[in-house]
N, C-alpha and C. Protein backbone atom coordinates (compact mmCIF):
# COMPACT_ATOMS: atom_id res chain seq x y z
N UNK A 1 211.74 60.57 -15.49
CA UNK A 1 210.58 61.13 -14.83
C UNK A 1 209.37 61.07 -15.74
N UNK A 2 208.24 61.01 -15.20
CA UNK A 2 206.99 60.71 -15.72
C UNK A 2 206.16 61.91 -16.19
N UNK A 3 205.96 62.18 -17.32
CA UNK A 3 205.15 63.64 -17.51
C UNK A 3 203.70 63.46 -17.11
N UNK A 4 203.04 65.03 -16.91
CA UNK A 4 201.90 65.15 -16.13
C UNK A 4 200.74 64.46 -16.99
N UNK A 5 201.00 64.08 -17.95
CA UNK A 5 200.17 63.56 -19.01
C UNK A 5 199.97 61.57 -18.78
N UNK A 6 201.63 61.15 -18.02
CA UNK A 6 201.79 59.98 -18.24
C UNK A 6 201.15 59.63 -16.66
N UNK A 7 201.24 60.93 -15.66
CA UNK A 7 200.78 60.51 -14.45
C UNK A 7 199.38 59.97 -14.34
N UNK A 8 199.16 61.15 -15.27
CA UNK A 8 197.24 61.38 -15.30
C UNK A 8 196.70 60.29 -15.80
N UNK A 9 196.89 59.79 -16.71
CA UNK A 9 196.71 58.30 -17.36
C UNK A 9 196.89 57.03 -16.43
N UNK A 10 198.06 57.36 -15.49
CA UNK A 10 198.15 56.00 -14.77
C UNK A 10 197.21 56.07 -13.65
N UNK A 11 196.51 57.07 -13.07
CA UNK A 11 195.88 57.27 -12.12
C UNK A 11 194.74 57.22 -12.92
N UNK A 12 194.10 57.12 -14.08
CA UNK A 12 192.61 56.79 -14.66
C UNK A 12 192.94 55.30 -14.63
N UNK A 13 193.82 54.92 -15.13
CA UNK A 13 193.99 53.27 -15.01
C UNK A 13 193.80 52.51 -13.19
N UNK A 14 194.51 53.35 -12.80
CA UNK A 14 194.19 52.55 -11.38
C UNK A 14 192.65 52.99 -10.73
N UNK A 15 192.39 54.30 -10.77
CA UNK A 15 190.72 54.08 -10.33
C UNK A 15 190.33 53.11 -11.14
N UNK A 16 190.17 53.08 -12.56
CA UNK A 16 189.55 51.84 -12.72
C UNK A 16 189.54 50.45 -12.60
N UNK A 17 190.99 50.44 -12.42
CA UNK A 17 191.24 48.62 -11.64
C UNK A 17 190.13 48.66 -10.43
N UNK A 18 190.32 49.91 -9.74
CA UNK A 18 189.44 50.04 -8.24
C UNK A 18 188.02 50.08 -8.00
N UNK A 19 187.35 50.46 -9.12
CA UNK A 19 185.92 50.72 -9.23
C UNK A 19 185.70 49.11 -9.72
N UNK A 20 186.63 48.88 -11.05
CA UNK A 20 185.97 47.04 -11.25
C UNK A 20 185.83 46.23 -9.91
N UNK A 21 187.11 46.06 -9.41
CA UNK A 21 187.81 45.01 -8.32
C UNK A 21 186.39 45.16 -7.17
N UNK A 22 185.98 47.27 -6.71
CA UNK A 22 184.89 47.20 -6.00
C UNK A 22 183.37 46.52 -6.38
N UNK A 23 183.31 46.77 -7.68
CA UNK A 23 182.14 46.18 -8.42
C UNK A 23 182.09 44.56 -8.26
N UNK A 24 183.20 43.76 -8.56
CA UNK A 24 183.25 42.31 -8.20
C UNK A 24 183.14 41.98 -6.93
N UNK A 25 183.95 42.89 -5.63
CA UNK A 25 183.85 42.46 -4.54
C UNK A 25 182.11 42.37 -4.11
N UNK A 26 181.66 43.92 -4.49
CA UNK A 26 179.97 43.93 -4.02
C UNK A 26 179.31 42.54 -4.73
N UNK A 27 179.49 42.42 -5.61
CA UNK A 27 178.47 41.66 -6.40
C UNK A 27 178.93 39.94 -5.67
N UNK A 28 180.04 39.69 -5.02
CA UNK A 28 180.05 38.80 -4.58
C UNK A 28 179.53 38.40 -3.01
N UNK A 29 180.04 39.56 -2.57
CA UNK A 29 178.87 40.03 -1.04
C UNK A 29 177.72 40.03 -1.23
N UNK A 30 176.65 40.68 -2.25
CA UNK A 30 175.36 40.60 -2.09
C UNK A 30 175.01 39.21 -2.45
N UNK A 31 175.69 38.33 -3.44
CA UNK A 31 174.78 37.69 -3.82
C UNK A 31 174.82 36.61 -2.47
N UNK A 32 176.13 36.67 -1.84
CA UNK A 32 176.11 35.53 -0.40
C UNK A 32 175.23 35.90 0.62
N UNK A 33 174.93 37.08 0.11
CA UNK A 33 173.91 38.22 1.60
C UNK A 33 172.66 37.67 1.14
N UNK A 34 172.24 37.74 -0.16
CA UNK A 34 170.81 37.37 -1.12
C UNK A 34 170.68 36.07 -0.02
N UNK A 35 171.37 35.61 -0.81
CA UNK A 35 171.28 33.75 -0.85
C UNK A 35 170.86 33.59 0.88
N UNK A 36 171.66 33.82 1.82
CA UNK A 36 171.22 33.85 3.37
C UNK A 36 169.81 34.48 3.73
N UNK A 37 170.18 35.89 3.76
CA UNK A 37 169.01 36.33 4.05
C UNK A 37 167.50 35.88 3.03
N UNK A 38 167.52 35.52 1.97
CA UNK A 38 166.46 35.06 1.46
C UNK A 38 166.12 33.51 2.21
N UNK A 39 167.08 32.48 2.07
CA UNK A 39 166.68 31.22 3.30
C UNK A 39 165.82 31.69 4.46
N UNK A 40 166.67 32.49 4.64
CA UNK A 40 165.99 32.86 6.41
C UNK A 40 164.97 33.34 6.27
N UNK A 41 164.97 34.77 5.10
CA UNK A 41 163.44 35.07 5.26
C UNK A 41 161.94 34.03 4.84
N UNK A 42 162.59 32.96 3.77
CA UNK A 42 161.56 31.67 3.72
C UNK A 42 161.35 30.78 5.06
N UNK A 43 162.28 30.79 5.98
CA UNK A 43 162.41 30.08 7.58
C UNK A 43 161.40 30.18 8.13
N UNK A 44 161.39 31.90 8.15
CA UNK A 44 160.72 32.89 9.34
C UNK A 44 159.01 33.27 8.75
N UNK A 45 158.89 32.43 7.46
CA UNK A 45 156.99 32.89 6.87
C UNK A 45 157.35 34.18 6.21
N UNK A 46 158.14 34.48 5.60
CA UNK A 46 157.93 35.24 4.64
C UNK A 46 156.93 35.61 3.13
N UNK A 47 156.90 34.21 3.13
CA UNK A 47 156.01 33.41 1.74
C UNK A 47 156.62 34.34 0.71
N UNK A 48 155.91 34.94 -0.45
CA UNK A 48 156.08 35.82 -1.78
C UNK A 48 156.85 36.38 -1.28
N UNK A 49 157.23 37.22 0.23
CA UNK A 49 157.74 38.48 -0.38
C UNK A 49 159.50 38.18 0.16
N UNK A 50 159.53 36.92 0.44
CA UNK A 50 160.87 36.33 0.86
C UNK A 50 161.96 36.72 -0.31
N UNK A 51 161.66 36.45 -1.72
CA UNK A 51 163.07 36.88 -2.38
C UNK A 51 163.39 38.40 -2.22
N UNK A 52 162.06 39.20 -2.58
CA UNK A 52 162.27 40.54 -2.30
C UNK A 52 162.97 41.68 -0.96
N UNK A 53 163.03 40.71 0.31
CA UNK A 53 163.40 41.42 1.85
C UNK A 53 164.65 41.19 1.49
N UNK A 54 166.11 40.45 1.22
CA UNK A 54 167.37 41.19 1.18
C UNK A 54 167.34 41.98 0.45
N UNK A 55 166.67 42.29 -0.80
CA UNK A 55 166.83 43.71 -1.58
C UNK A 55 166.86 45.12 -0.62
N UNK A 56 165.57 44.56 0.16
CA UNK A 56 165.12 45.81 0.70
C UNK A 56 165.95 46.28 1.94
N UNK A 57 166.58 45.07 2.38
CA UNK A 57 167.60 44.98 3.61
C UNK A 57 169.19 45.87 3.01
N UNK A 58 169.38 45.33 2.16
CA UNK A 58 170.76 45.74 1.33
C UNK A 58 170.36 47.59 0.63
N UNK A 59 169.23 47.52 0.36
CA UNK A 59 168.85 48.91 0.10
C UNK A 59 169.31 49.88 1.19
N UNK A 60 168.28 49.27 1.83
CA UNK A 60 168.41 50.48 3.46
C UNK A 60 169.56 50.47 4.01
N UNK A 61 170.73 49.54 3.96
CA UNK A 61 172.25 49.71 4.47
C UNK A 61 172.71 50.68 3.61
N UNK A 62 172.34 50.91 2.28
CA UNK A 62 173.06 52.01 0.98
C UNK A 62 172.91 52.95 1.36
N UNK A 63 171.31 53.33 1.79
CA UNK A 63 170.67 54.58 2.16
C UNK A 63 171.02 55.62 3.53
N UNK A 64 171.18 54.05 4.23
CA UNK A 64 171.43 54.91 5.80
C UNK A 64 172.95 55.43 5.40
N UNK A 65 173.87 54.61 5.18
CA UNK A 65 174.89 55.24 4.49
C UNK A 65 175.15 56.52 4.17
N UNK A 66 174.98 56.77 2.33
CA UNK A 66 174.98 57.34 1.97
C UNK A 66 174.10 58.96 2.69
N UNK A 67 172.77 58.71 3.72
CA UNK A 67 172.68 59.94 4.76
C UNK A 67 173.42 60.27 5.79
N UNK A 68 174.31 59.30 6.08
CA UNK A 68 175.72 59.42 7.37
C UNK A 68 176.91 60.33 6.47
N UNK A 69 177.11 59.80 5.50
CA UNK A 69 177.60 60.84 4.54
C UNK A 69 177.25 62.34 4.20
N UNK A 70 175.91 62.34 3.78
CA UNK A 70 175.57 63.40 3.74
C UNK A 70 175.30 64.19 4.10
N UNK A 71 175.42 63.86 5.74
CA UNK A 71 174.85 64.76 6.87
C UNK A 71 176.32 64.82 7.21
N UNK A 72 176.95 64.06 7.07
CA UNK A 72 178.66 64.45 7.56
C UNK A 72 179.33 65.70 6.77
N UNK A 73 179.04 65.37 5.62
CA UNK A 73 179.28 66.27 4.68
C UNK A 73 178.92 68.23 4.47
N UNK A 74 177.65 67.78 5.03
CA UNK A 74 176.65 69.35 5.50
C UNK A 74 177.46 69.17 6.82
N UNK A 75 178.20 68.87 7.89
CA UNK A 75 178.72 69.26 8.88
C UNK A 75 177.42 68.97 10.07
N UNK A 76 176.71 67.88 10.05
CA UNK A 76 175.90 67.44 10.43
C UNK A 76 175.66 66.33 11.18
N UNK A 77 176.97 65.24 11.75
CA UNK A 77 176.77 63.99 11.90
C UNK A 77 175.76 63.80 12.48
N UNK A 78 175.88 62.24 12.51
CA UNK A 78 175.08 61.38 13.11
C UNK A 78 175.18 59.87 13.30
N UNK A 79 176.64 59.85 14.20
CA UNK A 79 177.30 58.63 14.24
C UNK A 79 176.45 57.49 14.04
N UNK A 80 175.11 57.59 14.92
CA UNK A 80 174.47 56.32 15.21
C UNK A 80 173.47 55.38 13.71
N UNK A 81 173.81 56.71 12.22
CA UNK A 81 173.14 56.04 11.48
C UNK A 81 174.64 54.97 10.69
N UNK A 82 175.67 55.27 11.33
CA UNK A 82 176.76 54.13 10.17
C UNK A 82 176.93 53.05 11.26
N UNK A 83 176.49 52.79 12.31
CA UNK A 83 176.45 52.48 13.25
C UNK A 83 174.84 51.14 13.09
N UNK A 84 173.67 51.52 12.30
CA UNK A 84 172.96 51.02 12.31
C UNK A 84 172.83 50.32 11.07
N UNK A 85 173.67 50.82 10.10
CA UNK A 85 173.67 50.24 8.88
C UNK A 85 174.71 49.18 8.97
């Protein structure tokens, strides 16, 4: 049997496999999200501010988020903002 010491350790090891593995997955999603949505926004006359609109696109999905959360959290929903993100 595993002491509470040897548990605790294996469970810091696996969040962190989980936080890297999430960190690689995002960073491979945004940059395919970048790369699209920046084309398109050069398509559509964006001019200058074309590299900058997936930032701002990928921002506001974090944000609406993280307030669907937080209003869930205060006992508050508001299905329609995880819904829009």
């Amino acid at each position: 049997m595993r002491s509470a010491a040897g548990a605790a350790r294996l469970q810091r090891i696996l969040v962190a496999v989980v936080v890297v593995g999430a960190v690689v997955i995002a960073a491979i999603g945004f940059a395919g999200s970048y790369t699209a949505v920046r084309d398109l926004a050069e398509r559509k006359g964006f001019g200058a501010f074309a590299p900058y609109f997936p930032i701002g696109v990928d921002a506001g999905i974090v944000v609406l988020l993280a307030l669907d959360l937080l209003l869930t959290w205060i006992r508050i929903p508001f299905p329609l903002l995880r819904q829009t993100a």
